[in-house]
N, C-alpha and C. Protein backbone atom coordinates (compact mmCIF):
# COMPACT_ATOMS: atom_id res chain seq x y z
N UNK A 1 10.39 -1.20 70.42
CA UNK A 1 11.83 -1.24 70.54
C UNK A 1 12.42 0.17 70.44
N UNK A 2 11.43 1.04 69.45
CA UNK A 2 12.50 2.29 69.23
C UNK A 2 12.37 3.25 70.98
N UNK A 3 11.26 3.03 71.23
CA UNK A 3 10.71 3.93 72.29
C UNK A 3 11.42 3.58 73.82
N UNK A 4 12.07 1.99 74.16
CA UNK A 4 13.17 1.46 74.57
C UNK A 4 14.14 2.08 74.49
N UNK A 5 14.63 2.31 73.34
CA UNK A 5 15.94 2.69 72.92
C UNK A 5 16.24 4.37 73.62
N UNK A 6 15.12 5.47 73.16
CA UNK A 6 15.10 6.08 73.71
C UNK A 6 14.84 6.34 74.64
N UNK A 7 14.19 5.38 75.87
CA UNK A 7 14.14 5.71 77.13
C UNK A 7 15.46 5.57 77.75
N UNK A 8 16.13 4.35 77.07
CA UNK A 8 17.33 4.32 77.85
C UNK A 8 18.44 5.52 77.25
N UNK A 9 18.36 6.28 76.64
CA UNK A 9 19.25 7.29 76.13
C UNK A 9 19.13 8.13 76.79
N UNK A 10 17.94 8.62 77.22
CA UNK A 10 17.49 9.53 77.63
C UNK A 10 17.79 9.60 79.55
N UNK A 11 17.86 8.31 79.50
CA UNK A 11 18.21 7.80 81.22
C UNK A 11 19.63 7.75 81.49
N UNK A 12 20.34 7.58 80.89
CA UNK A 12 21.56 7.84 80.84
C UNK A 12 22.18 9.30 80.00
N UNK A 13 21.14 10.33 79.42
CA UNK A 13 22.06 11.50 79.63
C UNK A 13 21.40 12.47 80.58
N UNK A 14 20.35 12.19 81.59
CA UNK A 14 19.86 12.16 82.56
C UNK A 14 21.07 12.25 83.50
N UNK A 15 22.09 10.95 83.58
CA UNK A 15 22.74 10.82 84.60
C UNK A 15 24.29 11.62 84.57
N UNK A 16 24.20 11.36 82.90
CA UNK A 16 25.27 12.18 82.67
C UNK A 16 25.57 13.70 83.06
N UNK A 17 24.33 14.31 83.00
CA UNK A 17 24.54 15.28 83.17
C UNK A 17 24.20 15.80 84.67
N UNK A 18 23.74 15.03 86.07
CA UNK A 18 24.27 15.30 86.94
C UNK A 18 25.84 14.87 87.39
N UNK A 19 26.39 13.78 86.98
CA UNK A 19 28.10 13.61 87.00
C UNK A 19 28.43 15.59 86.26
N UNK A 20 28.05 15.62 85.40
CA UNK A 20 28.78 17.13 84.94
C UNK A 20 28.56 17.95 85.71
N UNK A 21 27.39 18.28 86.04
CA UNK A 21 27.03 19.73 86.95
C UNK A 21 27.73 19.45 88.24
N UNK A 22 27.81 18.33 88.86
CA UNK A 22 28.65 17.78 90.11
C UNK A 22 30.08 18.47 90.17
N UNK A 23 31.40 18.41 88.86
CA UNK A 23 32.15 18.57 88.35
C UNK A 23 32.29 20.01 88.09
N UNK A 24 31.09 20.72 87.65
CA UNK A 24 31.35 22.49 87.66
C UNK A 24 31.31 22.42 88.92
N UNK A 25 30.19 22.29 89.37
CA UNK A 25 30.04 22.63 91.19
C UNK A 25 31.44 22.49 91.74
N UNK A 26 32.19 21.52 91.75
CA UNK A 26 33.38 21.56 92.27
C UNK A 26 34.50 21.99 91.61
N UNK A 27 34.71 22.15 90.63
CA UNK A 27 35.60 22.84 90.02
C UNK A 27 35.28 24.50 90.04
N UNK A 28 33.74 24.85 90.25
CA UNK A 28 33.77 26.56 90.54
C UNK A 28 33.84 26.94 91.67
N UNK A 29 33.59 25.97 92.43
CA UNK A 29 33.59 26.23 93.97
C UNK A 29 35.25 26.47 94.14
N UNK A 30 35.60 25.56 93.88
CA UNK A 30 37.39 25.64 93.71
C UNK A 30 37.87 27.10 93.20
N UNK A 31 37.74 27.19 92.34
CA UNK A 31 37.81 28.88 91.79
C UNK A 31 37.58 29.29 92.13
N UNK A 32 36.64 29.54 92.47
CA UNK A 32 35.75 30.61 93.14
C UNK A 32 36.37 31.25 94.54
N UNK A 33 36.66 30.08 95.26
CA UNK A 33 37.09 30.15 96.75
C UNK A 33 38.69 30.70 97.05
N UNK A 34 39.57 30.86 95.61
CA UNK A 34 40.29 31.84 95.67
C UNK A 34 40.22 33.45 95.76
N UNK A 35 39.03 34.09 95.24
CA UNK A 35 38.41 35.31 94.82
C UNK A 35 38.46 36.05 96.65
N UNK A 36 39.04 37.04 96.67
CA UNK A 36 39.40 38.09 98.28
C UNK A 36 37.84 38.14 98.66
N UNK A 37 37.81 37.88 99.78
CA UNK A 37 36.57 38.73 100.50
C UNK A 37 36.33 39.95 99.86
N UNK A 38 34.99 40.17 99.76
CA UNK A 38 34.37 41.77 99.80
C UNK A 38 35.31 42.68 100.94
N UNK A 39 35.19 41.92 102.01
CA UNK A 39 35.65 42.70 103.31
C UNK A 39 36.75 43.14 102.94
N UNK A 40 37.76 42.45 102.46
CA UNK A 40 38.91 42.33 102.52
C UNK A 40 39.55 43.32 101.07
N UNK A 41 40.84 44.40 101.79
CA UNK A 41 40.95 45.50 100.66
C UNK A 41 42.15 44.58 99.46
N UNK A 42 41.42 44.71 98.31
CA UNK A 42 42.17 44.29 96.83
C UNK A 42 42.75 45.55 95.89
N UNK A 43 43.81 44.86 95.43
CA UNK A 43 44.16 45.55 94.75
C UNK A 43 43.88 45.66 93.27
N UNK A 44 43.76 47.00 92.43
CA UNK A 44 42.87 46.92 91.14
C UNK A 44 43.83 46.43 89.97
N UNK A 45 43.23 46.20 89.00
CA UNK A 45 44.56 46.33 88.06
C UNK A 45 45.06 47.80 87.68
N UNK A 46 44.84 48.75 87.74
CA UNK A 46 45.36 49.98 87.97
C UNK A 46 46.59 50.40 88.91
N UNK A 47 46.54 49.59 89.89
CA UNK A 47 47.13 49.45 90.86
C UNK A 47 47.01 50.41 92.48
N UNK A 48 45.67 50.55 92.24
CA UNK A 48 44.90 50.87 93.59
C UNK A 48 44.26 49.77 94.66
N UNK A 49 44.44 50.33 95.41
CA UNK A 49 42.97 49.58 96.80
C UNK A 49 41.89 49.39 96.45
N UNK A 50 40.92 48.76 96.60
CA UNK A 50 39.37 48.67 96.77
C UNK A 50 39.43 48.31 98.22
N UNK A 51 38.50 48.96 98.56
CA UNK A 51 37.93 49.20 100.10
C UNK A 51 36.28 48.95 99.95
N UNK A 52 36.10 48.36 100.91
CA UNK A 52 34.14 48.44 100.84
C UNK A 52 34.07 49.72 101.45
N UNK A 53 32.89 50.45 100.43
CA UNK A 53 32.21 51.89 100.81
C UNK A 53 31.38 51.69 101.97
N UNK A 54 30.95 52.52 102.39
CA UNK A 54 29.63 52.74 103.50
C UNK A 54 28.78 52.47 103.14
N UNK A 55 27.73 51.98 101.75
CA UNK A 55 26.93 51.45 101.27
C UNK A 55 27.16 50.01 101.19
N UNK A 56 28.48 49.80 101.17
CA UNK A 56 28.55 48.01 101.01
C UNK A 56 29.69 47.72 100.06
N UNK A 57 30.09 46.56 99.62
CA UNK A 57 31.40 46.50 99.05
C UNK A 57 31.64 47.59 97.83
N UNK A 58 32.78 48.01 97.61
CA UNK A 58 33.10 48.70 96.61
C UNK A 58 33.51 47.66 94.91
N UNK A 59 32.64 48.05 94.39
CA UNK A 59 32.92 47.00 92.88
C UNK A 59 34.18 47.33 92.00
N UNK A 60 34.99 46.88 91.86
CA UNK A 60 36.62 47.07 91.05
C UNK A 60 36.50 46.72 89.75
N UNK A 61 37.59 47.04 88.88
CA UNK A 61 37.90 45.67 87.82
C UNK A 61 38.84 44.77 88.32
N UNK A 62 38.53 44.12 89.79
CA UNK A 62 39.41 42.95 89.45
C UNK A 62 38.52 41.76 89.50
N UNK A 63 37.40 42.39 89.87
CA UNK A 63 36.04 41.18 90.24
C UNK A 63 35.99 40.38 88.88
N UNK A 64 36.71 41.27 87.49
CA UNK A 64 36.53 40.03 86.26
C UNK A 64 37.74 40.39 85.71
N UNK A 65 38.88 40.20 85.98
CA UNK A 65 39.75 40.50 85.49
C UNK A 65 40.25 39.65 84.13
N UNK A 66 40.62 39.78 82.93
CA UNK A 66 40.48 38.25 82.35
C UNK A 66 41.94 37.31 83.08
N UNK A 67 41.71 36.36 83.17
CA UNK A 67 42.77 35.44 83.78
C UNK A 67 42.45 35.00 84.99
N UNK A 68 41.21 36.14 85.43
CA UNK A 68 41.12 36.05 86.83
C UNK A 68 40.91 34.65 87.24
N UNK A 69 40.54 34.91 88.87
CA UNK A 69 39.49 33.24 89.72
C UNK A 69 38.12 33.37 88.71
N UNK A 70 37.43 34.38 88.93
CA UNK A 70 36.10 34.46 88.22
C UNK A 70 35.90 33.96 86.83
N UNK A 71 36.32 34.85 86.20
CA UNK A 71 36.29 34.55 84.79
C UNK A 71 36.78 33.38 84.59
N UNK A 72 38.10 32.64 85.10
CA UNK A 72 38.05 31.16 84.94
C UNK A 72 37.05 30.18 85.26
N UNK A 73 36.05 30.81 85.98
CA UNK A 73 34.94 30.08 86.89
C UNK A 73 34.20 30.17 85.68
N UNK A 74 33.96 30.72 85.22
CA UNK A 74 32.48 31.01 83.73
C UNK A 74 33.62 29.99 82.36
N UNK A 75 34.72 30.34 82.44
CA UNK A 75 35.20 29.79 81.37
C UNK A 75 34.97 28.15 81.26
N UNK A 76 34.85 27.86 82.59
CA UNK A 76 35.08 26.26 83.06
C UNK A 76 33.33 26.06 82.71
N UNK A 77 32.47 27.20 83.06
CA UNK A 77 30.81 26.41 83.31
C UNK A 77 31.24 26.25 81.61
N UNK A 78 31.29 27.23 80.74
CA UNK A 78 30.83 27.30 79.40
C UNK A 78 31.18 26.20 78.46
N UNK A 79 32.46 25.68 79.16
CA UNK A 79 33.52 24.21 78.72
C UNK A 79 32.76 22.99 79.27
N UNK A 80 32.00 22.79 80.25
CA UNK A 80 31.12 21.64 80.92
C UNK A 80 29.37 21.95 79.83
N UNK A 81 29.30 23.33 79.70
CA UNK A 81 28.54 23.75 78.79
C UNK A 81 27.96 22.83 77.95
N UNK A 82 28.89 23.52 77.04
CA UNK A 82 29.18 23.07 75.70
C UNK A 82 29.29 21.51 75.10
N UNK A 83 30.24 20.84 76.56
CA UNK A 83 30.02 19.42 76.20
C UNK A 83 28.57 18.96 76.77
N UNK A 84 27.99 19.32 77.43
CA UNK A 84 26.88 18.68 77.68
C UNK A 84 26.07 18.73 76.63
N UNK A 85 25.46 20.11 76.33
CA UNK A 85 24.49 20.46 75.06
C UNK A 85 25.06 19.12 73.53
N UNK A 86 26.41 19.40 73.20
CA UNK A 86 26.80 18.26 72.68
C UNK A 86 26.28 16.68 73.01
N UNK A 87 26.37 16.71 74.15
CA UNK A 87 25.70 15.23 74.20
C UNK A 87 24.64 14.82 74.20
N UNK A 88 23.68 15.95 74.57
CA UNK A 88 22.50 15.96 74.98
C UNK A 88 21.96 15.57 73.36
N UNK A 89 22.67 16.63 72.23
CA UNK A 89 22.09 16.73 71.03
C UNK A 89 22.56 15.64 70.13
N UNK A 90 23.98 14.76 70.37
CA UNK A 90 24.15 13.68 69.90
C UNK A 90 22.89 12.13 69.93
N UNK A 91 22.87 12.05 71.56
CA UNK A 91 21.07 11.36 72.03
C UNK A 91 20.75 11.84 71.37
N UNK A 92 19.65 12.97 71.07
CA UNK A 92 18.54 13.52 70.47
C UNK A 92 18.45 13.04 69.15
N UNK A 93 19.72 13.09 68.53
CA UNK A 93 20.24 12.60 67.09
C UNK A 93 20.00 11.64 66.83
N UNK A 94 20.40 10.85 67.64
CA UNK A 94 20.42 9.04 67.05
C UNK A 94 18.85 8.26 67.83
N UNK A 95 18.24 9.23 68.72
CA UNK A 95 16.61 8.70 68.88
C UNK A 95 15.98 9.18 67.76
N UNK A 96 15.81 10.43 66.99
CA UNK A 96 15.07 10.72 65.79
C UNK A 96 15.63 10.06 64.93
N UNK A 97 16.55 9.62 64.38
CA UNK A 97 17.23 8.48 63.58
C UNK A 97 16.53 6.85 63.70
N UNK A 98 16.53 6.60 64.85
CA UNK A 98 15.64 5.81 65.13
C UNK A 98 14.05 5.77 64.68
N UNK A 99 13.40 7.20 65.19
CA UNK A 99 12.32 7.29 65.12
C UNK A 99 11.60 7.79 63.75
N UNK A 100 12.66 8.47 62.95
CA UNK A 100 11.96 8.85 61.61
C UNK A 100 12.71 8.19 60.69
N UNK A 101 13.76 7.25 60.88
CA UNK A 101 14.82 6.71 60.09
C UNK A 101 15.48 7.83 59.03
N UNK A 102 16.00 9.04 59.18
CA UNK A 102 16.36 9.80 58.34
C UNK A 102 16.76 10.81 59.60
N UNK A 103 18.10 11.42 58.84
CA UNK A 103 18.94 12.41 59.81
C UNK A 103 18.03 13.69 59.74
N UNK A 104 18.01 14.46 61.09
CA UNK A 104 17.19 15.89 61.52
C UNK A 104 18.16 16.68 60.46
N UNK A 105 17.51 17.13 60.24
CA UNK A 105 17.63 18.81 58.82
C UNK A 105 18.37 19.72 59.49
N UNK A 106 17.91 20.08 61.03
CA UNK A 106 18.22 21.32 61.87
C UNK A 106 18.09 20.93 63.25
N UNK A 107 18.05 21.67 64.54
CA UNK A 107 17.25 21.35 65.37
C UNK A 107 15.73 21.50 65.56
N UNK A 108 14.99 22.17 64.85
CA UNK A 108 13.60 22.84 64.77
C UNK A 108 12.64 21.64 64.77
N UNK A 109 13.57 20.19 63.66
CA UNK A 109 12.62 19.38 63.45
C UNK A 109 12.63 18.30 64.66
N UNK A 110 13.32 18.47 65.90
CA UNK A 110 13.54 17.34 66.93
C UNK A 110 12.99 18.01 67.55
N UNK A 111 12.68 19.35 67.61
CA UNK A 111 11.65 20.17 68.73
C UNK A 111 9.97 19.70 68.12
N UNK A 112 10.04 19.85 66.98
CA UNK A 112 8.83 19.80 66.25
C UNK A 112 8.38 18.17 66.74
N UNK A 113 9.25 17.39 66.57
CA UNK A 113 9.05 16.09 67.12
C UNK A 113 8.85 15.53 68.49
N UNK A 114 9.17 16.37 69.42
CA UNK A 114 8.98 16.48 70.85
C UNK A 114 10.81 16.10 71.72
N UNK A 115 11.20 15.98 70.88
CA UNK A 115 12.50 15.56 71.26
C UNK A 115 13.74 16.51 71.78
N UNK A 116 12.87 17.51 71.43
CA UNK A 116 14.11 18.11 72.33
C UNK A 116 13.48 19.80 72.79
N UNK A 117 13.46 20.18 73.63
CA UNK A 117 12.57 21.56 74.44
C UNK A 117 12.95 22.90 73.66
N UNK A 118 14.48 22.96 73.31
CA UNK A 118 14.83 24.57 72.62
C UNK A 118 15.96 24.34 71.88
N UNK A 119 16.57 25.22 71.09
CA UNK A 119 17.90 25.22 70.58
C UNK A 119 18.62 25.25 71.58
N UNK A 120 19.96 24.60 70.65
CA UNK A 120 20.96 25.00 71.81
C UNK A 120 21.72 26.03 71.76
N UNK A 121 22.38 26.82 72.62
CA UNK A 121 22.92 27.99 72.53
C UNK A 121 24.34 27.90 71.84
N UNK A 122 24.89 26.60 71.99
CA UNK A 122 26.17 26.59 71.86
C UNK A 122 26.58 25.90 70.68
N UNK A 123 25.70 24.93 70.30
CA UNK A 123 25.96 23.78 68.86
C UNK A 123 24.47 24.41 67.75
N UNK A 124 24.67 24.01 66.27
CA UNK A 124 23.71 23.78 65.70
C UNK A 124 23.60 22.71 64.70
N UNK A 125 22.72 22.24 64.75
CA UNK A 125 22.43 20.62 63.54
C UNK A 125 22.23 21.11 62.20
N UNK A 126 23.13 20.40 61.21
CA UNK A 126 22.81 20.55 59.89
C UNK A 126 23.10 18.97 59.36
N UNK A 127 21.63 19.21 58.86
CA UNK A 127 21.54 17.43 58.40
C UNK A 127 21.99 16.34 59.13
N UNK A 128 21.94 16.53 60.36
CA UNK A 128 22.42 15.09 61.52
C UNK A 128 23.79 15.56 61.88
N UNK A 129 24.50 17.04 61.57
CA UNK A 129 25.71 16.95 62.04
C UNK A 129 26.06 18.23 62.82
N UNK A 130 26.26 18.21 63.83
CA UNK A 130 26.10 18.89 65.17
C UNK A 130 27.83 19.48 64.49
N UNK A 131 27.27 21.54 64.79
CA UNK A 131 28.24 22.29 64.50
C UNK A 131 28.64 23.30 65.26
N UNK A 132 29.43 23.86 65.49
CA UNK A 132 29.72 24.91 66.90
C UNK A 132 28.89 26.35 66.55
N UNK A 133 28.10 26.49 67.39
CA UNK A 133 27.37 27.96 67.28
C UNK A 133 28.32 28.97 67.84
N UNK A 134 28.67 28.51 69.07
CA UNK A 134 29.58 29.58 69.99
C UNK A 134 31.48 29.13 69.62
N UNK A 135 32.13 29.95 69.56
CA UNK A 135 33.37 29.87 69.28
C UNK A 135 34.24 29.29 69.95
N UNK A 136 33.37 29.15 71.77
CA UNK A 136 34.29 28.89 72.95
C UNK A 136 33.81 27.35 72.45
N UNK A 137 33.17 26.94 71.94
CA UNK A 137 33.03 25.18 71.69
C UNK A 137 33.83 24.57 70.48
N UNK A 138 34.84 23.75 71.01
CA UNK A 138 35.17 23.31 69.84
C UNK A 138 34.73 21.13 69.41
């Protein structure tokens, strides 16, 4: 029954997380597809031109400006991020709960258990309770 339990957890954040990556894909593509051609001359925040050089486009600061198309594009992956790793590590949670009947210490011991491949970059487990590593996660 427990090994049930986790197949189906595991099959459904499987699915979950192509619905998410679907959702950046289109939400960065969206962003993204505001950002000027290379070809095309921008203006800096300085308040100059960029022109592509004779070697190939010329690189500005507006390519990350904060506020920019771009940087909203990374802000959005890190926000689809963050909730995923969250969910991913919530599953992970309640199959070792299942499987050792006692809440994981950290993540080290659901890796140690086969349950889960690496830390996550963005959350960390203390005693079964998933905590923000990165600041952009709330």
């Amino acid at each position: 029954m427990r090994y049930v339990a986790l197949l189906v957890a595991l099959v459904i954040t499987g699915l979950l997380a192509v619905v998410v990556m679907r959702a950046v894909t289109d939400e960065t593509s969206n962003t993204l597809a505001s950002v000027p051609s290379v070809n095309q001359p921008t203006t800096t925040a300085s308040g100059g031109v960029a022109l592509p050089g004779p070697g190939g486009p010329l690189v500005t600061d507006t390519v990350a400006t904060p506020g920019g198309p771009v940087i909203a594009g990374i802000d959005a992956a890190v926000r689809v991020a963050c909730g995923t790793d969250k969910t991913n590590l919530q599953t992970v949670i309640e199959a070792y709960e299942q499987l050792e009947e006692e809440k994981p210490a950290n993540e080290q011991v659901m890796i140690d258990a086969g349950l889960l491949r690496h830390a996550s970059d963005y959350w960390d487990v203390a005693n079964g309770v998933i905590v923000p590593q990165d600041p952009r996660c709330t």
